[in-house]
Protein backbone atom coordinates (compact mmCIF):
# COMPACT_ATOMS: atom_id res chain seq x y z
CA UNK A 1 -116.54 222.71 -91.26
CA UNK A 2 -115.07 222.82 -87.52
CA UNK A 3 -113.32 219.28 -88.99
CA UNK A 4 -112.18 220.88 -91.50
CA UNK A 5 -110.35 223.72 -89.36
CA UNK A 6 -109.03 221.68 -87.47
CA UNK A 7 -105.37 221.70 -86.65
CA UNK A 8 -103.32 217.97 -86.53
CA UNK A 9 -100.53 218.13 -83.62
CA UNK A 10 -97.65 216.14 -84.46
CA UNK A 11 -97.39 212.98 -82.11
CA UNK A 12 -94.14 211.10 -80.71
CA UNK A 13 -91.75 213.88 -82.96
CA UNK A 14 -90.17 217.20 -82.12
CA UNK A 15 -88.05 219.17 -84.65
CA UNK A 16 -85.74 217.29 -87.26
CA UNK A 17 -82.74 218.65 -85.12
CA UNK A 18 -84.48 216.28 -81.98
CA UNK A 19 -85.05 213.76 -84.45
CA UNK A 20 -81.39 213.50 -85.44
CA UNK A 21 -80.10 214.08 -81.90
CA UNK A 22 -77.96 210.80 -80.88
CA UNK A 23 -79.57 209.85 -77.06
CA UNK A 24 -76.17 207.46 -76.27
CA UNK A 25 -72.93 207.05 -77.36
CA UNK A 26 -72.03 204.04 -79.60
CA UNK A 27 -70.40 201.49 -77.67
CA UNK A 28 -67.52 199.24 -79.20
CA UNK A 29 -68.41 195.19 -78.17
CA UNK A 30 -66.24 195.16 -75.31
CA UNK A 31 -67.47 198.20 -73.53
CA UNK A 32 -71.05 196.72 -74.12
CA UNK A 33 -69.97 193.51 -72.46
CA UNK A 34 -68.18 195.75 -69.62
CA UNK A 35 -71.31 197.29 -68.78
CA UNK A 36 -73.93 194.04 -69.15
CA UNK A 37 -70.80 192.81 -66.99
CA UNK A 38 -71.07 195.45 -64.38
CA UNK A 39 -74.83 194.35 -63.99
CA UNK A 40 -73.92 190.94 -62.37
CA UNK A 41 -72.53 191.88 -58.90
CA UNK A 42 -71.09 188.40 -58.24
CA UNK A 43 -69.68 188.29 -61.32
CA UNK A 44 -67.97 192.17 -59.85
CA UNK A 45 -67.06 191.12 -56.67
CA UNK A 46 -65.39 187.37 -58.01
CA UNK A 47 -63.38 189.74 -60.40
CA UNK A 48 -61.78 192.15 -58.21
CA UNK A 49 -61.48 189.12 -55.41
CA UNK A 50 -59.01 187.45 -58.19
CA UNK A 51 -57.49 190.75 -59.43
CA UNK A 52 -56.40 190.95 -55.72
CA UNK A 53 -55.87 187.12 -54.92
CA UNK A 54 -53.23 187.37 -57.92
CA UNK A 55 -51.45 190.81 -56.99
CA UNK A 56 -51.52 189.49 -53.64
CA UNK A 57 -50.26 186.16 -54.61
CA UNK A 58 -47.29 187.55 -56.70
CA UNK A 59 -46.24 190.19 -53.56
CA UNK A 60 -46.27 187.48 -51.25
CA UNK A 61 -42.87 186.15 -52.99
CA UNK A 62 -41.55 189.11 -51.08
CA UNK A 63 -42.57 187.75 -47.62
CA UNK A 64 -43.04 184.38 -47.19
CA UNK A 65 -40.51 181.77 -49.78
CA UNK A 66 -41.36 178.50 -49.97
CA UNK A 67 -38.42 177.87 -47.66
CA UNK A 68 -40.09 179.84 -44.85
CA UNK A 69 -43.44 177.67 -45.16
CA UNK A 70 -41.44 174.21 -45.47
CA UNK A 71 -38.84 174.49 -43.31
CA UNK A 72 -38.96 173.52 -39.54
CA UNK A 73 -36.74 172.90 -36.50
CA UNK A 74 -36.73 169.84 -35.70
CA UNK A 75 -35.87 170.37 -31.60
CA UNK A 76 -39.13 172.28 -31.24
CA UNK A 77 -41.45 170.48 -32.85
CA UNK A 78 -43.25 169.26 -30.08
CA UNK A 79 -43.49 172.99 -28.55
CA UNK A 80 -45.38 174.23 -31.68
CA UNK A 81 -46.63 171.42 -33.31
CA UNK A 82 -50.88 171.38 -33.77
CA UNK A 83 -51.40 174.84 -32.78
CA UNK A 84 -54.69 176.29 -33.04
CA UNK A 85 -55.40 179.45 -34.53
CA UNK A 86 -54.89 182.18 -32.20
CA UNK A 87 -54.93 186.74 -32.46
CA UNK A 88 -56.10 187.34 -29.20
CA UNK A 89 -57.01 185.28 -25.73
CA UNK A 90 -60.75 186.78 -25.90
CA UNK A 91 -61.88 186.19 -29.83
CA UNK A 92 -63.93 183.03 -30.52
CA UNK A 93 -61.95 180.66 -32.20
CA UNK A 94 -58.63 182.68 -32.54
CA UNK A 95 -58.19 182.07 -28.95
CA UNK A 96 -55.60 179.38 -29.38
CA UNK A 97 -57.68 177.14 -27.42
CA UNK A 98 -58.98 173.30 -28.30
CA UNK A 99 -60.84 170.81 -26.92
CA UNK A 100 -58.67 167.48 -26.82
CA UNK A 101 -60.73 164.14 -27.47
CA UNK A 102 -62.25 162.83 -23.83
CA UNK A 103 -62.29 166.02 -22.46
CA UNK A 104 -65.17 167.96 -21.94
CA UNK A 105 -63.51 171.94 -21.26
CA UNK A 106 -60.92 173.23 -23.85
CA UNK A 107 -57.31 173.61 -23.02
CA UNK A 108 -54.89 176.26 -23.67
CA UNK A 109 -53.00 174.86 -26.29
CA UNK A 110 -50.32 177.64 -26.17
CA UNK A 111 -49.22 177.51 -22.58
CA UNK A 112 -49.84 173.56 -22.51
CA UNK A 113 -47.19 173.09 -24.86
CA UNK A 114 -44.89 175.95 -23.45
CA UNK A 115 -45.06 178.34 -26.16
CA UNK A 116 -43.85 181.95 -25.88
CA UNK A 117 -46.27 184.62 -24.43
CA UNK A 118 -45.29 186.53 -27.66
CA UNK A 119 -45.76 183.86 -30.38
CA UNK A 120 -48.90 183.77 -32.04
CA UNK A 121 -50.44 181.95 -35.12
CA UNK A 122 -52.84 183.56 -37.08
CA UNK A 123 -54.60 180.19 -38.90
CA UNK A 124 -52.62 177.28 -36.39
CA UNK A 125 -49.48 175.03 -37.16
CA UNK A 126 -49.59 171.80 -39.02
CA UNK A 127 -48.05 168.59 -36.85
CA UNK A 128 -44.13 169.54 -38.10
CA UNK A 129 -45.36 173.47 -35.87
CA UNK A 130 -45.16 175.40 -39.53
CA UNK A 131 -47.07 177.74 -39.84
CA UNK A 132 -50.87 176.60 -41.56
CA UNK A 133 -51.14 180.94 -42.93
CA UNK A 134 -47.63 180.64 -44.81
CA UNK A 135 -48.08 176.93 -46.27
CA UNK A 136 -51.57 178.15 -47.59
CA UNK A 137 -50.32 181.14 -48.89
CA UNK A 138 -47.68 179.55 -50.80
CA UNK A 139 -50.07 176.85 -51.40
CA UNK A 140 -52.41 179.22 -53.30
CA UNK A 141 -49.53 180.17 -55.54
CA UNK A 142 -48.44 176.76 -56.33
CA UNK A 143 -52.22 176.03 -57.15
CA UNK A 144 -52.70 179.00 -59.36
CA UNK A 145 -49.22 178.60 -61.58
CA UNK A 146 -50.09 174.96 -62.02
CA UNK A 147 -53.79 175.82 -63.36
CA UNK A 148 -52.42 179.35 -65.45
CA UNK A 149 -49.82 177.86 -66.98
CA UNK A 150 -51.90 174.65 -67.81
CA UNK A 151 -54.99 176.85 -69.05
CA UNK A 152 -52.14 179.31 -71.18
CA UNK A 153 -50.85 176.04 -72.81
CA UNK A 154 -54.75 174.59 -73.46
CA UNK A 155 -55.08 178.16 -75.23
CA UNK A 156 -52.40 178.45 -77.17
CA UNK A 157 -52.86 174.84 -78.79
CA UNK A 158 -56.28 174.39 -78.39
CA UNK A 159 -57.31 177.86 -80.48
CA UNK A 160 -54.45 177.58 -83.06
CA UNK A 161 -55.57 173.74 -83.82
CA UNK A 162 -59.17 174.52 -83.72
CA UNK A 163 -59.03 177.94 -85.94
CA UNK A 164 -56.82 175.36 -88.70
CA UNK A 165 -59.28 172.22 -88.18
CA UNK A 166 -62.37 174.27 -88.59
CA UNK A 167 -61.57 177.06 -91.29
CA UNK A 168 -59.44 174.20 -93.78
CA UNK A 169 -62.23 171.91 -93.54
CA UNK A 170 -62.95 168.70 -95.74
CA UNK A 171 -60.24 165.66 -95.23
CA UNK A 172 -57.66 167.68 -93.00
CA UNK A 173 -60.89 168.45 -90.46
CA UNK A 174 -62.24 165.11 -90.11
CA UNK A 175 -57.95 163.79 -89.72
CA UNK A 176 -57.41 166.40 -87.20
CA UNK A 177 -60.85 165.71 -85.12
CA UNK A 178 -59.68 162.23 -85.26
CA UNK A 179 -56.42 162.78 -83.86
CA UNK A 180 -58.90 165.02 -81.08
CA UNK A 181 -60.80 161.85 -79.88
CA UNK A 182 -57.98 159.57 -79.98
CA UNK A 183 -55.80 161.76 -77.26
CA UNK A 184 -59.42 162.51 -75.79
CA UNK A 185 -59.84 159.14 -74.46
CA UNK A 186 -56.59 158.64 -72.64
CA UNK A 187 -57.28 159.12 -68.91
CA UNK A 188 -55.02 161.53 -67.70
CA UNK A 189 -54.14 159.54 -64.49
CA UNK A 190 -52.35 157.37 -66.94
CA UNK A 191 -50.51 160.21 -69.11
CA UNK A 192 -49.47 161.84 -65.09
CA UNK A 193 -48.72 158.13 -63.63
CA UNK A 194 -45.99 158.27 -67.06
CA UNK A 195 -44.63 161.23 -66.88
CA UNK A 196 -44.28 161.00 -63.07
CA UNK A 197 -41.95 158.08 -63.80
CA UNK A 198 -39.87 160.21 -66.29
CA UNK A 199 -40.30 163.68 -65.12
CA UNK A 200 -40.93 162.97 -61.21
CA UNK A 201 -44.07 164.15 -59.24
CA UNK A 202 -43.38 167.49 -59.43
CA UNK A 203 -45.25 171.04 -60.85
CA UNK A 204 -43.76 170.66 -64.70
CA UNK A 205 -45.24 167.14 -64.62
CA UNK A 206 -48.60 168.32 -63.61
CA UNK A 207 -49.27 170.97 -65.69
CA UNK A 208 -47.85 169.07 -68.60
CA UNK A 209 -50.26 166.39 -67.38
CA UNK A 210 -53.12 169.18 -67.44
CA UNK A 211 -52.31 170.72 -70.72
CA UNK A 212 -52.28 167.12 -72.77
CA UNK A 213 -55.69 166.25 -72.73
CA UNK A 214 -56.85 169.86 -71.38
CA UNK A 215 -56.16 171.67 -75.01
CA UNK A 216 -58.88 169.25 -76.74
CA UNK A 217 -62.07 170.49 -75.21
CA UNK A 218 -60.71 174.00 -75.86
CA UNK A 219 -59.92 172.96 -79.67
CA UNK A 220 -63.21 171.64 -80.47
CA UNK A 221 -65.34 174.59 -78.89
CA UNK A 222 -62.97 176.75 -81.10
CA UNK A 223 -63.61 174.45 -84.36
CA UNK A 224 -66.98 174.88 -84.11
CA UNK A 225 -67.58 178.39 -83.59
CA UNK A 226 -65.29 178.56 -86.54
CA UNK A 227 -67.35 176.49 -88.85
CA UNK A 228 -69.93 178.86 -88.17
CA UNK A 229 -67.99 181.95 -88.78
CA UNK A 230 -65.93 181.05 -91.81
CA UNK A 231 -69.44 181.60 -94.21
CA UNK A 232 -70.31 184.98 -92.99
CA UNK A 233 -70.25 187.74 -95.37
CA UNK A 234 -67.18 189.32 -93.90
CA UNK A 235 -65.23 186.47 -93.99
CA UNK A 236 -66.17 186.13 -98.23
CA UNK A 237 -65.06 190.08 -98.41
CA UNK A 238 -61.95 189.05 -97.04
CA UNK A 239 -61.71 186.14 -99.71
CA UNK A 240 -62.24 188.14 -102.33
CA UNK A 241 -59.98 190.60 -101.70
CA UNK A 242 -57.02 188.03 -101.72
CA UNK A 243 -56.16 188.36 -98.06
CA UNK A 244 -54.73 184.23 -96.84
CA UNK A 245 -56.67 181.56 -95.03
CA UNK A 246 -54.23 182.48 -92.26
CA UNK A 247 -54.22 185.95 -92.06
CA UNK A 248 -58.81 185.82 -92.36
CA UNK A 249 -58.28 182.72 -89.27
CA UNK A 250 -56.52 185.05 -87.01
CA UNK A 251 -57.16 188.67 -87.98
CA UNK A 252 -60.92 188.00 -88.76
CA UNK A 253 -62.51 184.90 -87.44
CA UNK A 254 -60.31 185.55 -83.96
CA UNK A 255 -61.63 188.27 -82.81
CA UNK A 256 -65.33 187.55 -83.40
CA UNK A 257 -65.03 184.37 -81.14
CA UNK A 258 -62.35 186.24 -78.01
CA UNK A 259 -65.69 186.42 -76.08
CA UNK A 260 -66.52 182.64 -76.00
CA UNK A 261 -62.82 181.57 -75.46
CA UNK A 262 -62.55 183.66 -72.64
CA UNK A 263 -65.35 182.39 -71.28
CA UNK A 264 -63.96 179.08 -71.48
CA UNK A 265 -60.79 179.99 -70.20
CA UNK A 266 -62.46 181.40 -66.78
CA UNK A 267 -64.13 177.35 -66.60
CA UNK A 268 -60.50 175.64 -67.56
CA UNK A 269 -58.91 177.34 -64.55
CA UNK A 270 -61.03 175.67 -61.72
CA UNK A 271 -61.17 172.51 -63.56
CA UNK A 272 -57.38 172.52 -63.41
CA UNK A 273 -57.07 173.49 -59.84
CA UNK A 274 -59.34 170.55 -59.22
CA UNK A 275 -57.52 168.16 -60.52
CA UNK A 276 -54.63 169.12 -59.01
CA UNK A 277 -55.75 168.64 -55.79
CA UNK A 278 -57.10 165.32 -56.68
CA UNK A 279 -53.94 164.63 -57.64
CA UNK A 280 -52.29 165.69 -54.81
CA UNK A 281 -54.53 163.76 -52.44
CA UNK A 282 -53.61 160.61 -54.46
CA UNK A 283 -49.97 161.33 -53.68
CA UNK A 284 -49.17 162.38 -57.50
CA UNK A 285 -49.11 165.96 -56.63
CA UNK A 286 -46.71 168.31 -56.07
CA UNK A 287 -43.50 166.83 -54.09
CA UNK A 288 -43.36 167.45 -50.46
CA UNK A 289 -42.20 169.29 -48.40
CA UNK A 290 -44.11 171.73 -51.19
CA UNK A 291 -47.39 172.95 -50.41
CA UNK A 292 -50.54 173.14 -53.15
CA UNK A 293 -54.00 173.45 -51.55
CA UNK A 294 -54.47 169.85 -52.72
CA UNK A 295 -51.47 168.43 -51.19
CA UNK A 296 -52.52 170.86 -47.73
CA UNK A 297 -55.94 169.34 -47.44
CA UNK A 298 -54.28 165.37 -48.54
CA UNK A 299 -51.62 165.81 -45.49
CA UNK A 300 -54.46 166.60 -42.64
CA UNK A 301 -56.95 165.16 -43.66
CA UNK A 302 -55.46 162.21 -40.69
CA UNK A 303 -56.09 165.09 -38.26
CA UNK A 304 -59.75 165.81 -39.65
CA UNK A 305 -61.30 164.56 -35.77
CA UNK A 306 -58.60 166.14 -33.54
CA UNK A 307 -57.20 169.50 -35.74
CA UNK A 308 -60.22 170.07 -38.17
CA UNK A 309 -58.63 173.71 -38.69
CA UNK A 310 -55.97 172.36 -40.90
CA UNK A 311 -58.31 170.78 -43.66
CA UNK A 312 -61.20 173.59 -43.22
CA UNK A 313 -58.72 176.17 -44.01
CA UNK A 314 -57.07 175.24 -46.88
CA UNK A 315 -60.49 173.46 -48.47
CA UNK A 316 -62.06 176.92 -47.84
CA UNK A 317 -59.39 178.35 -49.97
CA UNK A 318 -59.58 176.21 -52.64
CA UNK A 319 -63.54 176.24 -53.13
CA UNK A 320 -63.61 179.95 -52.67
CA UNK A 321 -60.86 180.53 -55.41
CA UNK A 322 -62.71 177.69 -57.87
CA UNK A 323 -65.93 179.25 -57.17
CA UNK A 324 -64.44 182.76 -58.21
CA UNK A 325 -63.79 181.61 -61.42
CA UNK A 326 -66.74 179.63 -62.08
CA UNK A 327 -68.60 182.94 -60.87
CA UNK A 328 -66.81 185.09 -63.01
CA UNK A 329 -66.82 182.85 -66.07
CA UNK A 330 -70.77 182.93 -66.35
CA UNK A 331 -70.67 186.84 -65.76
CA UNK A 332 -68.68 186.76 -69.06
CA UNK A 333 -70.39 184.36 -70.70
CA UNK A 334 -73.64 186.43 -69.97
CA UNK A 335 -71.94 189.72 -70.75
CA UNK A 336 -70.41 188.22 -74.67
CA UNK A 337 -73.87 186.46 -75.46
CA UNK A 338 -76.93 188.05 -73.73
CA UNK A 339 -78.97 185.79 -75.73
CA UNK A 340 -77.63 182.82 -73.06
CA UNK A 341 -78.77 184.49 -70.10
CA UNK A 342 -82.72 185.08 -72.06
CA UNK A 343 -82.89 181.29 -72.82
């Protein structure tokens, strides 16, 4: 009887008012992603390093020109020439002094060579006496509008000629993919060795150099996510409500895949900056007297025993930017597809 009396509590439910009570707010895909995102601190700190790397990189146009880092005067060359870095006579290597090959104390570079009490370089001078701080921060900007404007070509190309080859299908995708593989397997040091001899070694040539070749990989990683997408159910809504192969492409199929091309985008960048250097230290860089990071590292790399500051400096630059990206990209690619990060 006591069983019988007995009264059941109600276990893991409050009222239907708790019940209906929404915990969180919903979150559209991109604030998800912001906040998986926000959970990688590299990823964080890489992102707001190239947020300021760029703002900094586009005020600096304001300061130092490209004529200020080139130019030099040719009757003191041999009073600033090889500098070491230098802020103040008691800081550890930004004393402005260096130890000379055969000797075993290091020398005042500064007042050895006559310079004035007041002059001082912040990163050294290069063998010409310009300064190594203004040719690597034009350097870095020379470096990053060859591999944005590169990458923004790959984009534009590679997505528009993937979203076509993957949602038409049949004959016109297998013809297109062919066309992929055939451009594919030109080496680019051929296509820039071409266009060197019609265009000169110069910035246009390089990123056009970049941008032939770079556009495929981006095309085919596009192609396929839109084979995938072009049978989901949305995508036969938007069929059957009459709406053009087009207008479902780029208003439909787009969007769903922004996440993975972005991605890619943040791995094209330090692939192109790369190459550019390569480039660069096979004298089919940029023209000199113009600085890149690749062409910085390519003209000292002669003074690597006696002035090691002038290829450490600019090398530092370059892996620190790459490794940004690279950084950054896999913080995106974790934040679009969390099931990448499980596996």
């Amino acid at each position: 009887m006591a069983d019988k009396n007995r009264t059941f509590k109600l276990v893991g439910a409050g009222s239907s008012s708790t019940q209906e009570k929404i915990e969180k707010p919903a979150l559209s895909f991109m604030q998800d992603a912001w906040r998986r995102l926000k959970k990688n601190k590299l990823a964080v700190v890489s992102l707001y390093l190239l947020a300021l790397l760029l703002t900094f990189s586009l005020a600096s146009n304001l300061f130092v020109t490209q004529k200020d880092a080139n130019g030099f005067d040719s009757k003191k060359v041999t009073t600033y020439r090889n500098l070491p870095p230098k802020l103040s006579s008691n800081l550890p290597f930004w004393n402005g002094s260096i130890k000379y090959a055969g000797n075993t104390e290091s020398t005042d570079a500064y007042k050895s060579q006559n310079v004035p009490e007041k002059v001082k370089y912040a990163l050294g001078t290069d063998s010409l006496g310009r300064s190594v701080a203004k040719r690597i921060i034009v350097g870095i900007r020379i470096s990053l509008l060859v591999a944005i404007a590169a990458t923004f070509i790959d984009l534009i190309i590679g997505v528009t000629y993937g979203l076509v080859s993957g949602f038409a299908g049949g004959r016109l995708d297998t013809l297109m993919q062919r066309i992929v593989e055939v451009i594919s397997s030109i080496p680019n040091l051929v296509i820039v060795t071409m266009l060197g001899l019609v265009l000169g070694n110069g910035i246009t040539a390089i990123i056009i150099s970049i941008a032939f070749t770079g556009w495929t990989s981006m095309s085919r990683q596009v192609r396929n996510l839109t084979l995938s997408y072009r049978e989901r159910e949305f995508v036969l809504a938007a069929r059957s409500l009459g709406e053009s192969p087009i207008k479902i492409a780029f208003k439909h199929i787009l969007p769903n895949i922004s996440g993975i091309i972005i991605v890619q985008i943040m791995m094209t960048i330090p692939s192109a900056i790369m190459y550019e250097a390569v480039l660069s230290a096979i004298n089919l860089g940029v023209k000199p007297p113009t600085a890149s990071l690749g062409s910085l590292i390519s003209d000292a790399q002669e003074n690597l025993q006696y002035y090691p500051y002038q290829v450490i400096l600019p090398a530092l630059a370059l892996v620190m930017i790459s490794l940004a990206f690279i950084l950054l990209g896999d913080g995106l690619r974790d934040a679009f597809d969390p099931k990448s990060s499980d596996e």
